[in-house]
N, C-alpha and C. Protein backbone atom coordinates (compact mmCIF):
# COMPACT_ATOMS: atom_id res chain seq x y z
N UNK A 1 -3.29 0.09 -4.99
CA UNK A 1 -3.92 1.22 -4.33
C UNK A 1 -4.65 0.75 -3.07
N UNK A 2 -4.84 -0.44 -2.87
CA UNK A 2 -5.91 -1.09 -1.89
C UNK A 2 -5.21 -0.86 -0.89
N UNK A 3 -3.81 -1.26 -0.75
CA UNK A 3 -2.42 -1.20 0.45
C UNK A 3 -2.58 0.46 0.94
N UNK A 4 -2.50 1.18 -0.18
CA UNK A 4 -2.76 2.59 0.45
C UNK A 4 -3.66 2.68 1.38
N UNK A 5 -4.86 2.45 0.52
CA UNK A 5 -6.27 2.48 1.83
C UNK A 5 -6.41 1.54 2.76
N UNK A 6 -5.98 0.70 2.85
CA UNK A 6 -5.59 -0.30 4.07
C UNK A 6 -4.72 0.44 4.90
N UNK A 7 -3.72 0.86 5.03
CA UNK A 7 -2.93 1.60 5.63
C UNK A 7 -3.33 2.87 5.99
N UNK A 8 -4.06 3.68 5.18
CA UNK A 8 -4.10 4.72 5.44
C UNK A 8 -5.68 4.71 6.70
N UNK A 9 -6.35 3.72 6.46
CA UNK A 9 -7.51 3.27 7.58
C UNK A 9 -6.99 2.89 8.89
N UNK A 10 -5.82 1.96 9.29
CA UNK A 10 -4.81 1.85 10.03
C UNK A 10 -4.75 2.63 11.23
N UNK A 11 -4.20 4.34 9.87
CA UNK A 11 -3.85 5.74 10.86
C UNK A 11 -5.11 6.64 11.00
N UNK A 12 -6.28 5.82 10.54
CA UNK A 12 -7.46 6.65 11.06
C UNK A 12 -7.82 7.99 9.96
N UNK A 13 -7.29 7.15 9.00
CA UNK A 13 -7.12 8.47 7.29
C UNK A 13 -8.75 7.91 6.81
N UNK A 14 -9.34 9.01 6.41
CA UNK A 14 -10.64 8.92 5.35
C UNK A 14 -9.83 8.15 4.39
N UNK A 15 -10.66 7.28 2.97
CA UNK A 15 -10.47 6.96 2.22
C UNK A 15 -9.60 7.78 1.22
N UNK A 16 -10.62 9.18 1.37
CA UNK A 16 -9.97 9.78 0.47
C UNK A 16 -9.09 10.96 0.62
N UNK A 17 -8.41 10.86 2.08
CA UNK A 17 -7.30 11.31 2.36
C UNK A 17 -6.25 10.28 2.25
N UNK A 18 -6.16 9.16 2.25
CA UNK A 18 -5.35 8.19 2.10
C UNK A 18 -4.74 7.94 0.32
N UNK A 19 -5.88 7.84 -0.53
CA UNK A 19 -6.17 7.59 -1.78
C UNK A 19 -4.93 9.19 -2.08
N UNK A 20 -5.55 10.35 -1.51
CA UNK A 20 -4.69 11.62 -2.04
C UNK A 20 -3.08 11.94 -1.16
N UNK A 21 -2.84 11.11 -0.38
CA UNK A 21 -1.56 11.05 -0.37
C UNK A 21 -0.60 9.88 -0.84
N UNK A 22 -0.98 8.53 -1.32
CA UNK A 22 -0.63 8.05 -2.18
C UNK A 22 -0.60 8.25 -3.36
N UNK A 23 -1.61 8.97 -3.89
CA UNK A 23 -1.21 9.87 -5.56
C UNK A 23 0.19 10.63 -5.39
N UNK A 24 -0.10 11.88 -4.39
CA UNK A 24 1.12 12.40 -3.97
C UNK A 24 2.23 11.78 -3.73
N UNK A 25 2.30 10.50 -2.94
CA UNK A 25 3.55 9.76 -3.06
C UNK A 25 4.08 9.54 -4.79
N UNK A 26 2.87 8.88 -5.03
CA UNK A 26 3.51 8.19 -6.40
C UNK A 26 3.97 9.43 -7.44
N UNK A 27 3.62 11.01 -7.02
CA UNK A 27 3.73 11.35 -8.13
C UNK A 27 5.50 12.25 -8.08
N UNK A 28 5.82 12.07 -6.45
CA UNK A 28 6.87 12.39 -5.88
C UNK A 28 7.98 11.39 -5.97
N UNK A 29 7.60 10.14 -6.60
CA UNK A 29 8.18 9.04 -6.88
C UNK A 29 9.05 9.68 -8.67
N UNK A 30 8.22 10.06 -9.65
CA UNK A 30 8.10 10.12 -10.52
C UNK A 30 8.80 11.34 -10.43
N UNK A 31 8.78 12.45 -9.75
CA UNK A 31 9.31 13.46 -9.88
C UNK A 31 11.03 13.09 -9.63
N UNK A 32 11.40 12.21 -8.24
CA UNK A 32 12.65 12.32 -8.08
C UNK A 32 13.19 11.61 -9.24
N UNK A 33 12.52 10.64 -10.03
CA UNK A 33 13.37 9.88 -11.22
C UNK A 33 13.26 10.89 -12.36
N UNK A 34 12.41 11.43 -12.17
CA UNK A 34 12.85 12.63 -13.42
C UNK A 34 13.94 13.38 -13.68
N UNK A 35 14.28 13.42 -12.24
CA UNK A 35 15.49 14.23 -11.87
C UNK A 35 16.65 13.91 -12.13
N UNK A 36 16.57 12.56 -11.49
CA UNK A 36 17.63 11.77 -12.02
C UNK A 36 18.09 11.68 -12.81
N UNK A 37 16.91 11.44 -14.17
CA UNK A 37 17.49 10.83 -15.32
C UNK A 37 17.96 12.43 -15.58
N UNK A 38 17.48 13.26 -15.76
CA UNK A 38 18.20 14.86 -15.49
C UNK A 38 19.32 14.79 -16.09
N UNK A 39 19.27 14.76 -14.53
CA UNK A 39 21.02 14.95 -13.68
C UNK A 39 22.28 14.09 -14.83
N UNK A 40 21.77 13.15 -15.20
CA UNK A 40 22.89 11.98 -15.76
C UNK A 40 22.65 12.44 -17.11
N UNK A 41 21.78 12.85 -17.83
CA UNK A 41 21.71 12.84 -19.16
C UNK A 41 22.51 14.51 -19.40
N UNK A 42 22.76 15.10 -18.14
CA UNK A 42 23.43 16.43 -18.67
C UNK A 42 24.57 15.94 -18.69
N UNK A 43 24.96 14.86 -17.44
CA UNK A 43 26.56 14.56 -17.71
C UNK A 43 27.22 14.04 -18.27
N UNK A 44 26.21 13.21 -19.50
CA UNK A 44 26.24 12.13 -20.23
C UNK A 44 26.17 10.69 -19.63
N UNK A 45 26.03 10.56 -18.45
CA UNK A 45 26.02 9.20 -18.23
C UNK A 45 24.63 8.63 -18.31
N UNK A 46 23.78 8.88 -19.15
CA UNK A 46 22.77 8.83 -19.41
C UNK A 46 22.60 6.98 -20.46
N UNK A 47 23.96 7.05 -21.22
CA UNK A 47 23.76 5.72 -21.90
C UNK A 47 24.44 4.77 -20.81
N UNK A 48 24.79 5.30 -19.57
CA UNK A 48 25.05 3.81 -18.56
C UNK A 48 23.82 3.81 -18.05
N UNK A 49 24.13 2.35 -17.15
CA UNK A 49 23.41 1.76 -16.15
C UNK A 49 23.04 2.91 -15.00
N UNK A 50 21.87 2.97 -14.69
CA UNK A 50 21.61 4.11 -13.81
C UNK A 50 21.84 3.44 -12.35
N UNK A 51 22.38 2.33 -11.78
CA UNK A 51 22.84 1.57 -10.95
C UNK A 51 21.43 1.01 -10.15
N UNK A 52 21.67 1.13 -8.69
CA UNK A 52 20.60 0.87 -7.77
C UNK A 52 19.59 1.15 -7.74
N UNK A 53 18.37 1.45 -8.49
CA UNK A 53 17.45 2.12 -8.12
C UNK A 53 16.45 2.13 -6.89
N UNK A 54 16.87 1.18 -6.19
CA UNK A 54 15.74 -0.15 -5.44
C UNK A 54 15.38 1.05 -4.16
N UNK A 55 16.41 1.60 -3.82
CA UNK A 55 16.25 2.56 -2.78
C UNK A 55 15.50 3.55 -3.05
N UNK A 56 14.75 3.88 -4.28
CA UNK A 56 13.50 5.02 -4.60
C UNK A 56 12.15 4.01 -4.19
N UNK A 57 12.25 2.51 -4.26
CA UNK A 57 10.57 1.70 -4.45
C UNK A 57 9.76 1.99 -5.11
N UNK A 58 10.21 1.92 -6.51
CA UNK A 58 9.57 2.34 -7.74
C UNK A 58 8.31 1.36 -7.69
């Protein structure tokens, strides 16, 4: 969380505008893998390998 507020001080962000769009990131993180696993468990590919993930930066 420190990287957030380091960064977000950077762009001239309050603490705790920085702190509340990294929640928001992380929770937009969490939302698109939700989806995911979704998406695959309707099509059944749910017992494979969900491949690459690296491109979300979990």
């Amino acid at each position: 969380m420190q990287d957030v507020l380091d960064a977000g001080e950077e762009l001239g962000l309050t603490q705790t505008e920085a702190a509340t769009d990294g929640i928001r990131a992380s929770e937009d993180k969490q939302e698109a893998v939700a989806a995911f696993l979704e998406r695959h468990s309707r099509t059944g590919a749910a017992d494979e390998s969900p491949g690459d993930l690296s491109h979300m930066h979990l």
